[in-house]
Protein backbone atom coordinates (compact mmCIF):
# COMPACT_ATOMS: atom_id res chain seq x y z
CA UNK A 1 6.38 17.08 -23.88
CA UNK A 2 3.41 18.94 -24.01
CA UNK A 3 0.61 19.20 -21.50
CA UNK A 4 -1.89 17.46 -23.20
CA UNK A 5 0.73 14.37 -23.77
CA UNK A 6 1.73 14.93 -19.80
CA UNK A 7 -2.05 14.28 -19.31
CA UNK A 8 -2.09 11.49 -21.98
CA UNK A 9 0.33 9.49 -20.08
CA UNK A 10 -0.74 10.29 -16.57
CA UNK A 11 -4.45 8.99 -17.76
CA UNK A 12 -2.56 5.42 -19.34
CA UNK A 13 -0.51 4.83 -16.27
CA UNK A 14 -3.84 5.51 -14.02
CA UNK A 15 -5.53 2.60 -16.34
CA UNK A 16 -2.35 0.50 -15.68
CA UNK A 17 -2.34 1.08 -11.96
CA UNK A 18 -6.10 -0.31 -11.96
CA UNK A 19 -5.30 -3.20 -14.62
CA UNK A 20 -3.03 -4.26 -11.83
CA UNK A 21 -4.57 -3.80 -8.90
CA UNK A 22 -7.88 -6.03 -10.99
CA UNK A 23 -4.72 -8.48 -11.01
CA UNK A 24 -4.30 -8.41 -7.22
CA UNK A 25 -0.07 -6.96 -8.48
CA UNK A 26 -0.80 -3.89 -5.80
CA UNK A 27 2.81 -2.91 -5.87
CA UNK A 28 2.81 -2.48 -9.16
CA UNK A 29 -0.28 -0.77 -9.12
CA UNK A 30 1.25 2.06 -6.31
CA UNK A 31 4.11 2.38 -8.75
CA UNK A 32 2.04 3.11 -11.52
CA UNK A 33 -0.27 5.50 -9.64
CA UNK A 34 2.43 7.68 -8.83
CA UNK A 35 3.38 8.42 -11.93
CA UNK A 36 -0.25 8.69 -12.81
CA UNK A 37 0.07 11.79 -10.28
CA UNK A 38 3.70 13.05 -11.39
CA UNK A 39 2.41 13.47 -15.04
CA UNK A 40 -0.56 14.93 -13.96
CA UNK A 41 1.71 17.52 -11.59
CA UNK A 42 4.41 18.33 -14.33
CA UNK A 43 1.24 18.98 -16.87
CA UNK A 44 0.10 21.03 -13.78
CA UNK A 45 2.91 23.13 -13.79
CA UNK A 46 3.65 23.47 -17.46
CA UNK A 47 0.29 24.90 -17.97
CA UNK A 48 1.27 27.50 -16.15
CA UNK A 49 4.75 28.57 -17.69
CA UNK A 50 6.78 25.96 -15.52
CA UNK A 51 9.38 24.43 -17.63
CA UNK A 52 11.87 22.41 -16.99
CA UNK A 53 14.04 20.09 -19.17
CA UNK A 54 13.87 17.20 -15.90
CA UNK A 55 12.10 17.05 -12.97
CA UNK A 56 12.52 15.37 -10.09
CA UNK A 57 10.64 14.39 -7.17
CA UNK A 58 11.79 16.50 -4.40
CA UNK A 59 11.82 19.50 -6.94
CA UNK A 60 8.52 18.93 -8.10
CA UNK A 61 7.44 18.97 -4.53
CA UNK A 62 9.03 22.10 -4.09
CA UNK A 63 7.44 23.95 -6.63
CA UNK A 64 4.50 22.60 -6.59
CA UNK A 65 3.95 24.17 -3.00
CA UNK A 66 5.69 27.67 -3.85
CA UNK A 67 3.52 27.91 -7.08
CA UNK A 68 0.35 25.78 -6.94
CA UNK A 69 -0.29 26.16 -3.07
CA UNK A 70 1.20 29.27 -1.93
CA UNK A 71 1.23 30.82 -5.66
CA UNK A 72 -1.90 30.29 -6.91
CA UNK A 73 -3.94 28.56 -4.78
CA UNK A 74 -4.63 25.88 -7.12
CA UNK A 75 -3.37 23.22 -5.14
CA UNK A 76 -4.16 22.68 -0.94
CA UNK A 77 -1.02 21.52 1.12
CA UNK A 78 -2.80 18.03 1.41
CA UNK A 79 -2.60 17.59 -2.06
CA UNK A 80 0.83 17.94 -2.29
CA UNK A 81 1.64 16.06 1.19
CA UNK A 82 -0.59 13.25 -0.74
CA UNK A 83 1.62 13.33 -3.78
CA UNK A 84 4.72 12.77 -1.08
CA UNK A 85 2.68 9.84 0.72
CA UNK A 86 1.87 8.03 -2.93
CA UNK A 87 5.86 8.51 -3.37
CA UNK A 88 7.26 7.01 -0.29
CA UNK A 89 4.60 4.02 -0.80
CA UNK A 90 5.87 3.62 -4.16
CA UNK A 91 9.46 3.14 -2.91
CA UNK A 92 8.23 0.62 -0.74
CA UNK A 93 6.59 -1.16 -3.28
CA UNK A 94 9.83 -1.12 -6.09
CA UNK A 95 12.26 -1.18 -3.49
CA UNK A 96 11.43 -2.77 -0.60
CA UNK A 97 10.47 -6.46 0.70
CA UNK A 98 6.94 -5.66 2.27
CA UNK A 99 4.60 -6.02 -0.50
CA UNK A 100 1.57 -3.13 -0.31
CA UNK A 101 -1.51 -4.35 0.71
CA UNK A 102 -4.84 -4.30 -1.24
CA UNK A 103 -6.29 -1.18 1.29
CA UNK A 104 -3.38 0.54 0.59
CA UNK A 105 -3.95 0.62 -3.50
CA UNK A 106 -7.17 1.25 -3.30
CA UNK A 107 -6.47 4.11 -1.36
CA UNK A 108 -3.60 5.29 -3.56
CA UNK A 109 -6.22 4.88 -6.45
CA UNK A 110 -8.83 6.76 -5.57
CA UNK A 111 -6.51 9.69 -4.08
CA UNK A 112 -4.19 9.70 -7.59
CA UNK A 113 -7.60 9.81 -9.49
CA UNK A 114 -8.69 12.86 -7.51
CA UNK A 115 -5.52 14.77 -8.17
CA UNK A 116 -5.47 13.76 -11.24
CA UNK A 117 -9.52 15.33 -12.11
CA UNK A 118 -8.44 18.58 -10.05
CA UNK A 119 -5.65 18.53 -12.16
CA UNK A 120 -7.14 18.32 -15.34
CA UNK A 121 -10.05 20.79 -13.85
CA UNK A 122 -7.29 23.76 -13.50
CA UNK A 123 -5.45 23.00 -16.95
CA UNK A 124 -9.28 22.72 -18.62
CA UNK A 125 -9.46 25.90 -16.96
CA UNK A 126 -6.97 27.70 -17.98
CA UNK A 127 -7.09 26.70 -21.73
């Protein structure tokens, strides 16, 4: 998948994740916010020669910190740790039986949005 079609589908699931939060479906929204933020991250990386046939969470993580934070400074440690905290709420929400709460969402929102214009800011960049 390309970048721009990583970005394409990181931007949809970011309008899904408000359409349900607007619906008061919160863990639905967190689930759909955090793959908002994966697409952004794997367009992230691609941009920058970072291929992979699969990705995975954990490896994402991984080298997103050796190659966006500690690579090319593109990324802060935060950013990353935030990606990690959207995650783990996101298990809680598809997995788990304590529903996430409207502060919660909106704070997922507005912190997947943000990595998600700093993302697009680097690849814009770059192109």
């Amino acid at each position: 998948m390309s970048v721009a079609e990583q970005m394409t589908k990181a931007d949809a699931f970011l309008q899904d994740a408000h359409l349900c939060a607007q619906y008061e479906r919160y863990d639905s929204s967190v689930s759909r916010a955090y793959y908002a933020m994966f697409r952004a991250a794997l367009a992230l990386m691609e941009q920058y020669g970072y291929v992979r046939p699969a990705w995975n969470h954990g490896r994402l993580k991984g080298a997103l910190v050796r190659n966006m934070v500690e690579g090319r400074a593109i990324l802060t440690h935060r950013e990353v740790e935030q990606l990690e905290s959207v995650y783990t709420l996101r298990i809680q929400a598809d997995y788990e039986n304590q529903p996430v709460s409207a502060q919660d969402a909106r704070e997922i929102l507005n912190m997947v949005s943000s990595f998600i214009a700093k993302t697009r800011g680097a690849i814009d960049h770059e192109t």
